[in-house]
N, C-alpha and C. Protein backbone atom coordinates (compact mmCIF):
# COMPACT_ATOMS: atom_id res chain seq x y z
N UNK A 1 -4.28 -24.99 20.39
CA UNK A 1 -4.38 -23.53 20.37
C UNK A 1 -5.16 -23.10 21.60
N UNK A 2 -4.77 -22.44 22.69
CA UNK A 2 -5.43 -21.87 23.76
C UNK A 2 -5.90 -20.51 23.64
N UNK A 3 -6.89 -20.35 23.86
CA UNK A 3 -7.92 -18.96 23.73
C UNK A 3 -7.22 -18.44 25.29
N UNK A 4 -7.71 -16.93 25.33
CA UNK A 4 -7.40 -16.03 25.87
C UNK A 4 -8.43 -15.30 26.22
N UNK A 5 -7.99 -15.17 27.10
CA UNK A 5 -9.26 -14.12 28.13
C UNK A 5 -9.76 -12.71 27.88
N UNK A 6 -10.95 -12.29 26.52
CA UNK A 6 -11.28 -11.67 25.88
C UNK A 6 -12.62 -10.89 26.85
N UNK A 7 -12.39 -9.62 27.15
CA UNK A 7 -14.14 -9.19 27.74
C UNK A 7 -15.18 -9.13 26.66
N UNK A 8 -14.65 -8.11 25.76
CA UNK A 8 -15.81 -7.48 24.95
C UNK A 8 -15.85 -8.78 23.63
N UNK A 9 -17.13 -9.42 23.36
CA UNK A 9 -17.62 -10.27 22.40
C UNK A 9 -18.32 -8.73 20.59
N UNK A 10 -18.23 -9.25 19.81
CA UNK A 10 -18.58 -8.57 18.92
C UNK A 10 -19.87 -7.76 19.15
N UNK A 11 -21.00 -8.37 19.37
CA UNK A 11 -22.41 -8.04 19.44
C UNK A 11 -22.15 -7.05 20.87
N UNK A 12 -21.86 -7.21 21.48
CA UNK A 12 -21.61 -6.07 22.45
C UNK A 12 -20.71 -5.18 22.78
N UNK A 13 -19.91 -5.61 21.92
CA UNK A 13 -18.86 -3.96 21.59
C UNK A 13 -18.98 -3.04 21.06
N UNK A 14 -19.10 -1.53 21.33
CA UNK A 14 -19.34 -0.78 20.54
C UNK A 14 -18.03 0.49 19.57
N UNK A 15 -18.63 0.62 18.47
CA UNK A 15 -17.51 1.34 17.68
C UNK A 15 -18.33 2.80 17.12
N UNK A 16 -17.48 3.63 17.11
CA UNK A 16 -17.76 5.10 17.01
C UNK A 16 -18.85 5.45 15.76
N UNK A 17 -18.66 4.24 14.85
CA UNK A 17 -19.09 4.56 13.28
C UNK A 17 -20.58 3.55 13.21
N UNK A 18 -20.92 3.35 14.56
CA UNK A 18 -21.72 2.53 14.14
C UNK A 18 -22.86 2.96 15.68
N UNK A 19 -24.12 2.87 15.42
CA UNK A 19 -25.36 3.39 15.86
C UNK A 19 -26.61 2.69 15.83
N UNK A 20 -27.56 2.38 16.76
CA UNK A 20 -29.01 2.22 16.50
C UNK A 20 -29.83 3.49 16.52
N UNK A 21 -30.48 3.03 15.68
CA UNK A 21 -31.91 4.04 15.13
C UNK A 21 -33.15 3.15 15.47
N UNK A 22 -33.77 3.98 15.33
CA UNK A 22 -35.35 3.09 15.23
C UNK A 22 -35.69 3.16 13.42
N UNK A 23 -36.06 1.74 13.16
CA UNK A 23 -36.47 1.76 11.86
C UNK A 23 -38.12 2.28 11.87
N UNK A 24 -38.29 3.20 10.87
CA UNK A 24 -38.98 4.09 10.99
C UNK A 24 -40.36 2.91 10.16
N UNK A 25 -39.66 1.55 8.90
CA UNK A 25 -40.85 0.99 8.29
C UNK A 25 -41.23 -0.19 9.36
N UNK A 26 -40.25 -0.57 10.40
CA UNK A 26 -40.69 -1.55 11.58
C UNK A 26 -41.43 -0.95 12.52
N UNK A 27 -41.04 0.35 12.92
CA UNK A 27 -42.15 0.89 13.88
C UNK A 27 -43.86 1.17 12.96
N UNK A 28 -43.89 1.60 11.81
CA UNK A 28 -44.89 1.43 11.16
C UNK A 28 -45.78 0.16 11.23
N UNK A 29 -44.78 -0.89 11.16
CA UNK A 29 -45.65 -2.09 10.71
C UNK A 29 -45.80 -2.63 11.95
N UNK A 30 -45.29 -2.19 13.09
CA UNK A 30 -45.04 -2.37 14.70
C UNK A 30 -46.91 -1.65 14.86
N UNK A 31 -46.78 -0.40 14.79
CA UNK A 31 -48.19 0.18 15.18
C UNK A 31 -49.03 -0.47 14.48
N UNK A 32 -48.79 -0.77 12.76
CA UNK A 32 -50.11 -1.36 12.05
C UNK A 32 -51.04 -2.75 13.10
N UNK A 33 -49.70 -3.53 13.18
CA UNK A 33 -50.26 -4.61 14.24
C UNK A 33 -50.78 -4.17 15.28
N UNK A 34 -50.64 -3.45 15.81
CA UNK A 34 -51.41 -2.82 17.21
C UNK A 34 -52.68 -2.91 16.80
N UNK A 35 -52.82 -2.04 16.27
CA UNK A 35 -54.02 -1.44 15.58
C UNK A 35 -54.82 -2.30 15.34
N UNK A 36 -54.41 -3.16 14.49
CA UNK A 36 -55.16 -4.49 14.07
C UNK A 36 -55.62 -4.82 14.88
N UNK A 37 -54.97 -5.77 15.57
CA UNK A 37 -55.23 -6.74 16.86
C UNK A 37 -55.98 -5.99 17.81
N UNK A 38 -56.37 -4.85 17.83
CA UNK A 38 -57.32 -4.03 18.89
C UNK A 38 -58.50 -3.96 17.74
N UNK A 39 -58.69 -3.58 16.49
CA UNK A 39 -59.78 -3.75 15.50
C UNK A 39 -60.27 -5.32 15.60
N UNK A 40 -59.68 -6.09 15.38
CA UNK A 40 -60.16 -7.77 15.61
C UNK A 40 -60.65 -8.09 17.02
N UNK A 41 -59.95 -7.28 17.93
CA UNK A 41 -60.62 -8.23 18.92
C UNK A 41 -61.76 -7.18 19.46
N UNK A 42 -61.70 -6.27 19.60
CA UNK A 42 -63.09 -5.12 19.38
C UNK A 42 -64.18 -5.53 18.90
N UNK A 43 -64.27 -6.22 17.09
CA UNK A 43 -64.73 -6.50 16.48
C UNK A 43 -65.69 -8.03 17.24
N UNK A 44 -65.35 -8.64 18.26
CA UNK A 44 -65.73 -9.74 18.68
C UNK A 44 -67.00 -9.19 19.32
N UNK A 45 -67.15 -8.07 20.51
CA UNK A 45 -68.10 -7.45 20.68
C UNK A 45 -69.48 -7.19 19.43
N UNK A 46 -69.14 -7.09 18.55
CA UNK A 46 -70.14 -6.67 17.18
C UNK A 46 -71.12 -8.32 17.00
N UNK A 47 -70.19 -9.27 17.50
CA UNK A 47 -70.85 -10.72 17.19
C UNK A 47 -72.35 -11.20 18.16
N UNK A 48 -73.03 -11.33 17.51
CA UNK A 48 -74.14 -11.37 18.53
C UNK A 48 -74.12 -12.52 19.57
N UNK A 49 -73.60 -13.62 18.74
CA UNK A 49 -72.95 -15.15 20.06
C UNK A 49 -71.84 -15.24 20.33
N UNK A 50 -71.82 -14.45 21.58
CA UNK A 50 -70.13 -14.07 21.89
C UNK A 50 -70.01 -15.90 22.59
N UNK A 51 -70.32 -16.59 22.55
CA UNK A 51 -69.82 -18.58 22.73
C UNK A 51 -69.82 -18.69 21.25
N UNK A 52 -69.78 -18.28 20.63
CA UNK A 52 -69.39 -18.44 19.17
C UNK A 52 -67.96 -19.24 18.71
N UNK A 53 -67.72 -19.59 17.91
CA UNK A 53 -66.52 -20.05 17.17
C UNK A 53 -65.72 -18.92 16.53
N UNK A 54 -66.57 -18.38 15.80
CA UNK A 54 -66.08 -17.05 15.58
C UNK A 54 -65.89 -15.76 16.11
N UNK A 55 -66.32 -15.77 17.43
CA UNK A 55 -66.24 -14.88 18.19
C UNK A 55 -64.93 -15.29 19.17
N UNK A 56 -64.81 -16.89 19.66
CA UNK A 56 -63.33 -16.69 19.70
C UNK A 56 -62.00 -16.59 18.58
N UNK A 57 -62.38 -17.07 18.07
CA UNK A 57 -61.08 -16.63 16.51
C UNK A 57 -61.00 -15.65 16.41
N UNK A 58 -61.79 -14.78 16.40
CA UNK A 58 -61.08 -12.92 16.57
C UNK A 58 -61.16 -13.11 17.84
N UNK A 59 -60.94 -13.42 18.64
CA UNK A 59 -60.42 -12.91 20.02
C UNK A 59 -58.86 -13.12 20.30
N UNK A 60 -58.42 -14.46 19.80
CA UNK A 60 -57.75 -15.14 19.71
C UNK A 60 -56.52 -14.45 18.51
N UNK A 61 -57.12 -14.76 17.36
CA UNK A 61 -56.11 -13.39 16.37
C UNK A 61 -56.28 -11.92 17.04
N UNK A 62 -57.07 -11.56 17.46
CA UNK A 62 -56.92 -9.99 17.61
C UNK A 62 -56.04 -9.83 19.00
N UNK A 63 -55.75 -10.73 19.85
CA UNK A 63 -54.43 -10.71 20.88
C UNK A 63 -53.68 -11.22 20.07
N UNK A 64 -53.32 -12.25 19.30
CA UNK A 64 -52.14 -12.55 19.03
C UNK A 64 -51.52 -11.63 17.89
N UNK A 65 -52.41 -10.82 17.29
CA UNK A 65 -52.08 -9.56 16.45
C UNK A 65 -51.51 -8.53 17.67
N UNK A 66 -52.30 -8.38 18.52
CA UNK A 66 -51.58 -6.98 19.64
C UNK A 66 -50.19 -7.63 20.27
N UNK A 67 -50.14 -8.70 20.71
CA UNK A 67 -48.71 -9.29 21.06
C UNK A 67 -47.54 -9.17 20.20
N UNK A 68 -48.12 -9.73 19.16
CA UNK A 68 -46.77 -9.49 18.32
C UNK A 68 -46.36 -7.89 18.15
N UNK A 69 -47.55 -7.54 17.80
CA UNK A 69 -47.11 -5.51 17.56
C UNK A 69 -46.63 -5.14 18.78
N UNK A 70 -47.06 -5.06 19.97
CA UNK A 70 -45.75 -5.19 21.49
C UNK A 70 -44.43 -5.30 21.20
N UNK A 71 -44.57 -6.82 20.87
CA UNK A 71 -42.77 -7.50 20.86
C UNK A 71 -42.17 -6.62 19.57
N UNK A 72 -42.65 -6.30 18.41
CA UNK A 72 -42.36 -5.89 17.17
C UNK A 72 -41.72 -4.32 18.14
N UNK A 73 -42.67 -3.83 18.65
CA UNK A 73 -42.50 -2.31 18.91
C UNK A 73 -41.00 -1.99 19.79
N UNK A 74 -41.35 -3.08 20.53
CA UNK A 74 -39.97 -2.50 21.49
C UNK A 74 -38.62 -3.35 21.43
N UNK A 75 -39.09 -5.24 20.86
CA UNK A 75 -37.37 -5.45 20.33
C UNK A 75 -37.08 -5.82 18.86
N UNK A 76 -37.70 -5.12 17.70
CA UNK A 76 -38.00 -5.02 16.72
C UNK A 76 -37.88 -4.02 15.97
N UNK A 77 -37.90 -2.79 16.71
CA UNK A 77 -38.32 -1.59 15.77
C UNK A 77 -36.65 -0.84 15.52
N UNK A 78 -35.39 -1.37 15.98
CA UNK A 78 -34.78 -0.76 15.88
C UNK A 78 -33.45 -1.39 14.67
N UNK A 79 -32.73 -0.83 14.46
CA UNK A 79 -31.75 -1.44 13.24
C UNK A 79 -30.66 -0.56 13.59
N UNK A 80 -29.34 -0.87 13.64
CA UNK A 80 -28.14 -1.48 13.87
C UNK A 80 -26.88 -0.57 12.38
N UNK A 81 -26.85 0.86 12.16
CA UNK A 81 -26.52 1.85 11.01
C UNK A 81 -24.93 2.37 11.07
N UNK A 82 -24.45 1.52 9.78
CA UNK A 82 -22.87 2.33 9.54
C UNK A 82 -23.36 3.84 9.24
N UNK A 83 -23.10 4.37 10.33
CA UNK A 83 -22.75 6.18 10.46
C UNK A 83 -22.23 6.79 8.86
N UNK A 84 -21.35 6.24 8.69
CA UNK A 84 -20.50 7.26 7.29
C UNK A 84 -21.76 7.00 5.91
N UNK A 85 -21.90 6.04 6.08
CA UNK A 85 -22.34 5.65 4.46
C UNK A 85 -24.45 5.74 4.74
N UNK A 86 -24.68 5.34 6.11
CA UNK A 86 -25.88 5.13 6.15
C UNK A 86 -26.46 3.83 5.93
N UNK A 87 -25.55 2.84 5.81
CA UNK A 87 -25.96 1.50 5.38
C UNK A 87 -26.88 0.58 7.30
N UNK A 88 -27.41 -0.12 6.93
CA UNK A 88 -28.07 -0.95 7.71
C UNK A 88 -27.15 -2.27 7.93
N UNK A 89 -26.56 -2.78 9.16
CA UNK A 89 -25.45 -3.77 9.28
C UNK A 89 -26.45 -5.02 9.74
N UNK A 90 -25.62 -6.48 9.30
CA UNK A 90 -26.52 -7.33 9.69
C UNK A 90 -25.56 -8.50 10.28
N UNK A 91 -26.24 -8.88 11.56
CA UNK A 91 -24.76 -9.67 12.42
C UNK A 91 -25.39 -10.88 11.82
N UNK A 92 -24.33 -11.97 11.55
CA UNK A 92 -24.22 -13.47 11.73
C UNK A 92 -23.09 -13.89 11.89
N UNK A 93 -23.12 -15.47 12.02
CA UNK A 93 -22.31 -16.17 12.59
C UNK A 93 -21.92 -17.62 11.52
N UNK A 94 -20.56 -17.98 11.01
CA UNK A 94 -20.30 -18.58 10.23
C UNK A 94 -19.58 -19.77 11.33
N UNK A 95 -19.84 -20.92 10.97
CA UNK A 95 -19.19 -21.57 11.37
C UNK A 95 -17.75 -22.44 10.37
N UNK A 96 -17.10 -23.11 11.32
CA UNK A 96 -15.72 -23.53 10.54
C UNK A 96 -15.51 -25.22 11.18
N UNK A 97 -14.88 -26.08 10.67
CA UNK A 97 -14.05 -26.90 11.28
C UNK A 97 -12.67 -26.32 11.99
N UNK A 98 -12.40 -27.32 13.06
CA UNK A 98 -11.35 -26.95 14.16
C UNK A 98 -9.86 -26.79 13.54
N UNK A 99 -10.02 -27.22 12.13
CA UNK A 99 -8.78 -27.59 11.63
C UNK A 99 -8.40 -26.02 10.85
N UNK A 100 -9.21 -25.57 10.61
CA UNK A 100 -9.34 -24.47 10.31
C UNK A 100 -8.83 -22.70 10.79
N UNK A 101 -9.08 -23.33 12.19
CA UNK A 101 -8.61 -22.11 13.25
C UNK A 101 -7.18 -21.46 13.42
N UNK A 102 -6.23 -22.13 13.21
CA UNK A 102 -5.17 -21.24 13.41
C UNK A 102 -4.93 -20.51 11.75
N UNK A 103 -5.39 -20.81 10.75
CA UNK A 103 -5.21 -20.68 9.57
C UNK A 103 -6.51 -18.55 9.41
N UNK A 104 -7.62 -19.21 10.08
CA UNK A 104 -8.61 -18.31 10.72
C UNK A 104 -7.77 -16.83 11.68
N UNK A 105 -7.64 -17.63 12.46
CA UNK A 105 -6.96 -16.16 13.62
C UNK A 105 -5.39 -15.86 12.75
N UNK A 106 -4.83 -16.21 12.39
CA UNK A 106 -3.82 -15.46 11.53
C UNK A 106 -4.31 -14.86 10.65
N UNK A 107 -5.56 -14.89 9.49
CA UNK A 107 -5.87 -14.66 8.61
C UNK A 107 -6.63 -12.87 9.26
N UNK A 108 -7.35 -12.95 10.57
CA UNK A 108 -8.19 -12.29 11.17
C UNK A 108 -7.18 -10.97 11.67
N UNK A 109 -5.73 -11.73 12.41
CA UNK A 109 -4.67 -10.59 12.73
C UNK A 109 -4.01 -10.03 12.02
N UNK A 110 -3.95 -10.38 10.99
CA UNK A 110 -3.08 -9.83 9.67
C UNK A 110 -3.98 -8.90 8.79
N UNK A 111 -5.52 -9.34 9.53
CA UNK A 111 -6.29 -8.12 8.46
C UNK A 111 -6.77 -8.55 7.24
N UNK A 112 -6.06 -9.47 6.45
CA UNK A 112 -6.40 -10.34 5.41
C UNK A 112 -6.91 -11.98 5.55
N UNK A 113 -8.18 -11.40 5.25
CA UNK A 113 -9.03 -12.91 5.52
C UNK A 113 -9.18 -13.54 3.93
N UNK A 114 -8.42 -14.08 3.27
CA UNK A 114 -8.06 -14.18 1.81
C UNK A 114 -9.10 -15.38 0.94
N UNK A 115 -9.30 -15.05 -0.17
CA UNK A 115 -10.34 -15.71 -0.81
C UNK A 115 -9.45 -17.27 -0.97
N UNK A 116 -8.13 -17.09 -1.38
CA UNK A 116 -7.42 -18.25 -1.90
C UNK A 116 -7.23 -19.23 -0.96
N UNK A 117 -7.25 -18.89 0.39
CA UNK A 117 -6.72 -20.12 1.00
C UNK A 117 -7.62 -21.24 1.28
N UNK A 118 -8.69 -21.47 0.37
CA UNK A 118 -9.33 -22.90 0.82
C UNK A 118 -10.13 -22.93 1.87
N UNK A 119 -10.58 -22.31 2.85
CA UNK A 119 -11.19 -22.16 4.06
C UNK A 119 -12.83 -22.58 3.78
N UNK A 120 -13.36 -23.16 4.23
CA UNK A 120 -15.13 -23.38 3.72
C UNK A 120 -15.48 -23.68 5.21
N UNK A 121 -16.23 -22.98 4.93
CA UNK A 121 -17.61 -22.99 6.38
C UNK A 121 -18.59 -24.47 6.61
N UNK A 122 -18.95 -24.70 7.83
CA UNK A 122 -19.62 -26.05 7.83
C UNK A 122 -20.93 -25.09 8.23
N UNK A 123 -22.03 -26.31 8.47
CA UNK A 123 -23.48 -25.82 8.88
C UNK A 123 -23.42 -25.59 10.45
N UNK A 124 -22.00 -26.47 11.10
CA UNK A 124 -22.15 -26.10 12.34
C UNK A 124 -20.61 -26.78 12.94
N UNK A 125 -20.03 -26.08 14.23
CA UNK A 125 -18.46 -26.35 13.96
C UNK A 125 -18.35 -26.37 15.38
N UNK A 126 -16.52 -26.45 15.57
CA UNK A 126 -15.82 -26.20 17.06
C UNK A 126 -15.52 -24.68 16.86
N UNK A 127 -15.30 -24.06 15.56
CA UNK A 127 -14.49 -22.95 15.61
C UNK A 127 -15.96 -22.08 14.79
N UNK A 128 -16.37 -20.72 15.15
CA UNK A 128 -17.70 -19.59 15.15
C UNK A 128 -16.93 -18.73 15.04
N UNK A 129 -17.10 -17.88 13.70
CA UNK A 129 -16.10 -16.19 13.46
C UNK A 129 -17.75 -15.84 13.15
N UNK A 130 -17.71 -14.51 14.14
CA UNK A 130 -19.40 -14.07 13.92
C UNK A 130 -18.66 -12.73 13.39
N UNK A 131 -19.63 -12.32 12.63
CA UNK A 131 -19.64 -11.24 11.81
C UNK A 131 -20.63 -10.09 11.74
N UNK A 132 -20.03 -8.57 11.74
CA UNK A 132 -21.29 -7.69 11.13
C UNK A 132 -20.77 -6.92 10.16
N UNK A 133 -21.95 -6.67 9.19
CA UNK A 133 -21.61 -6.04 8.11
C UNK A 133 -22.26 -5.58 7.28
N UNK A 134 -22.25 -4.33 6.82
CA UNK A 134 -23.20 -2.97 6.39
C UNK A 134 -23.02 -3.99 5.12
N UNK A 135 -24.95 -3.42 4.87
CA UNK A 135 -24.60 -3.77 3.64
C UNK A 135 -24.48 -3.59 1.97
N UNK A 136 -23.66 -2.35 2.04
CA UNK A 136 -23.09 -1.95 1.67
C UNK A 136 -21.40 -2.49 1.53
N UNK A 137 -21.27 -2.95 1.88
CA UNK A 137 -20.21 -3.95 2.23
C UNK A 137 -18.83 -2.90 2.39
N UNK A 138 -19.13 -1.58 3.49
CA UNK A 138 -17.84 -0.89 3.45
C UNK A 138 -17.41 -1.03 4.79
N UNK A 139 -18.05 -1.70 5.48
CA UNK A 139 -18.16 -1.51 7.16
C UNK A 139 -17.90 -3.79 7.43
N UNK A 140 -17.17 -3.82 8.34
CA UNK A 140 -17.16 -5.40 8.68
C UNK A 140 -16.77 -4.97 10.21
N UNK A 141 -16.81 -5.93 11.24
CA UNK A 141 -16.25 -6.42 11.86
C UNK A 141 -16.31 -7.63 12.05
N UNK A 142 -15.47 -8.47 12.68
CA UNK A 142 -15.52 -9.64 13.03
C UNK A 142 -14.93 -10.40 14.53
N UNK A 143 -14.93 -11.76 14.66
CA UNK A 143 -14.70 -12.64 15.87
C UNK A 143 -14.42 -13.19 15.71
N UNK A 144 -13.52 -14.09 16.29
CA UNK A 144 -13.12 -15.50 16.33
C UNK A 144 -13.69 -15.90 17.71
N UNK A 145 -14.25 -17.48 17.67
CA UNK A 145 -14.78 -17.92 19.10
C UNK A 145 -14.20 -19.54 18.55
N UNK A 146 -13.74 -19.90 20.10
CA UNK A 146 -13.76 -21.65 19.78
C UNK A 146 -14.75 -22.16 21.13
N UNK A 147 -15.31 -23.61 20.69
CA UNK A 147 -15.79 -23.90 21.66
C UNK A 147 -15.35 -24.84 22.09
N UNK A 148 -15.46 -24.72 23.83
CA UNK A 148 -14.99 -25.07 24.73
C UNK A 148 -15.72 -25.38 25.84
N UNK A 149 -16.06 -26.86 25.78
CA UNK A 149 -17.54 -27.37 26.03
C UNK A 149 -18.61 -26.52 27.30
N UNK A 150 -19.83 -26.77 26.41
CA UNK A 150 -20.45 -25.63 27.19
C UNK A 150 -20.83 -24.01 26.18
N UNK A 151 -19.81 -23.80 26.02
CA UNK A 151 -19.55 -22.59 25.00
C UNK A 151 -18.62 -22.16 24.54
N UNK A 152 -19.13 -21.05 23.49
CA UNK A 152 -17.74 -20.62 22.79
C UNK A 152 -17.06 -19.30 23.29
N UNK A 153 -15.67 -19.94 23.84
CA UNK A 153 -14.83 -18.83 23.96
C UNK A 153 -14.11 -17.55 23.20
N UNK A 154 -14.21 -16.83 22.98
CA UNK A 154 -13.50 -15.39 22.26
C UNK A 154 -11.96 -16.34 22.04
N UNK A 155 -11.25 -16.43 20.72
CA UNK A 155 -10.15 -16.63 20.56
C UNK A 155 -9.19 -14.90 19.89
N UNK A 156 -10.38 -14.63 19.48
CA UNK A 156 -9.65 -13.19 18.57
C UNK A 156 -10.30 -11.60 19.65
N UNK A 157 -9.65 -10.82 19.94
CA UNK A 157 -10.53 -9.28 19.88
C UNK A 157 -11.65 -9.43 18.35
N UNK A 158 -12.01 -8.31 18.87
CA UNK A 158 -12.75 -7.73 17.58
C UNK A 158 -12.02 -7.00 16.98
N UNK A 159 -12.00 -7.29 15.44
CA UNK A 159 -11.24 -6.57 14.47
C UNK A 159 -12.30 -5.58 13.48
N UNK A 160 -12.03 -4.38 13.24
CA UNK A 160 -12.86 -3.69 12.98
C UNK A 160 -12.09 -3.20 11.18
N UNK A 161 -12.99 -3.06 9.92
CA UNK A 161 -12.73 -3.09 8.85
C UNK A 161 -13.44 -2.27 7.76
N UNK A 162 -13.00 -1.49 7.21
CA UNK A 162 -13.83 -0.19 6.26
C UNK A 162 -13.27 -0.25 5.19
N UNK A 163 -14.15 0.17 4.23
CA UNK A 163 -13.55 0.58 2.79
C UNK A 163 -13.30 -0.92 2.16
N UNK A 164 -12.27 -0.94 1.26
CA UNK A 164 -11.58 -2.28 0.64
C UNK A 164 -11.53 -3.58 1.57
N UNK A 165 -11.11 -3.11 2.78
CA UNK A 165 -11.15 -4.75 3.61
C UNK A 165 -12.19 -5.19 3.97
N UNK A 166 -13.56 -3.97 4.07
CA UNK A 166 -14.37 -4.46 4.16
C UNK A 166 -15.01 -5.29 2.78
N UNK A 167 -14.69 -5.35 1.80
CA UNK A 167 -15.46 -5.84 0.94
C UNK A 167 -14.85 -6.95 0.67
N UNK A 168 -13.36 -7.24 1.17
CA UNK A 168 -12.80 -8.39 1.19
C UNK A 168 -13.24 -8.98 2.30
N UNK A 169 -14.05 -9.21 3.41
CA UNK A 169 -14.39 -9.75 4.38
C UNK A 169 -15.87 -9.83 3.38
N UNK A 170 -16.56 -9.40 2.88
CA UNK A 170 -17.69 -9.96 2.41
C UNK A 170 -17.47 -10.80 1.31
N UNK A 171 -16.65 -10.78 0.52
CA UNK A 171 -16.30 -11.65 -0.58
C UNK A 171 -15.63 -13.17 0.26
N UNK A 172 -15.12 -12.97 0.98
CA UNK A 172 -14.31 -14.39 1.83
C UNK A 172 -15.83 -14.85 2.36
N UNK A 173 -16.52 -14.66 2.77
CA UNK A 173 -18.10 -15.11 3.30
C UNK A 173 -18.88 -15.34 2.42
N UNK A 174 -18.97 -15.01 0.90
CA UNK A 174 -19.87 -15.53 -0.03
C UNK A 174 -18.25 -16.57 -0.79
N UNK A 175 -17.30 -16.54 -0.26
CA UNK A 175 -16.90 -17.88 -1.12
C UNK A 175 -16.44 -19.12 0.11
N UNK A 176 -16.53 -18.78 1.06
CA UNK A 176 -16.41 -19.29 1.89
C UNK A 176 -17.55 -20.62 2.24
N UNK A 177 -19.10 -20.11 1.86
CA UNK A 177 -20.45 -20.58 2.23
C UNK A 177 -20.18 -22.20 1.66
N UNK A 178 -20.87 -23.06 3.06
CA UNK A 178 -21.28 -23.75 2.38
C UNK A 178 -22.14 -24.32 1.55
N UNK A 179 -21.94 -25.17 0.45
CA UNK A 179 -22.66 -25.32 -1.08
C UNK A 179 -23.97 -26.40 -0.58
């Protein structure tokens, strides 16, 4: 089966019904850490033997509290929202055996990714259908990738899925899993 020369990968394609926001309880818990980690390491000053043991341990947590609230704030604070329904979408990536793939991209072009046909996911494969999906389960899209040493190539476009197919693309992924 030869893959085809695909630009847009799932995670970077964008579709009309779908949006980032800033999550309003990650930016919360984004500032709480700030906060902290400037109270802890502040707090080191208050110690009268700043060569202390304990005067580096809050120095030490009270940066590694402000670092993380940084990283939290700016590639953290945002979440990934099906527009119609308001649901929160969450990307992953399933893997397959190779034997699997043409059974996969027919299943993917036809729109029907079907519970019956036997298909089960490994912990790690030649053939990667990455997925996003509200969860709410009315919103899917999906990928087909094979790899092709080095990395995995796009075998499918992105197929985009609402309503009923979307909930049949979440039902094929919880029977799909491996046990």
């Amino acid at each position: 089966m030869a893959t085809q020369a695909i630009d847009a990968t799932i995670f970077a394609s964008t579709h009309p019904d779908i949006a980032k926001r800033t999550s309003v309880s990650g930016l919360i818990f984004s500032v709480a850490m700030l906060l902290l980690g400037i109270l802890i390491f502040a707090s080191t000053f208050e110690v009268t033997d700043r060569s202390s043991t304990l005067s580096m341990l809050l120095m030490v947590l009270g940066t590694a509290f402000f670092l993380l609230g940084i990283f939290r704030l700016f590639w953290k604070s945002k979440e990934v929202v099906y527009i119609p329904t308001g649901s929160i979408t969450k990307e992953r990536s399933v893997f397959f055996d190779l034997k699997h793939m043409g059974k996969l991209k027919e299943m993917i072009e036809k729109g029907q990714l079907s519970i019956e046909e036997g298909v089960k996911s490994e912990g790690s494969g030649n053939v990667r259908l990455d997925v996003i999906l509200s969860q709410d389960n009315k919103f899917a899209a999906v990928q087909l990738f094979q790899f092709v040493p080095y990395t995995y190539t796009p075998v499918t476009s992105v197929h985009y899925y609402t309503g009923n197919d979307a909930a049949t693309i979440s039902a094929f992924l919880a029977k799909c899993k491996v046990n």
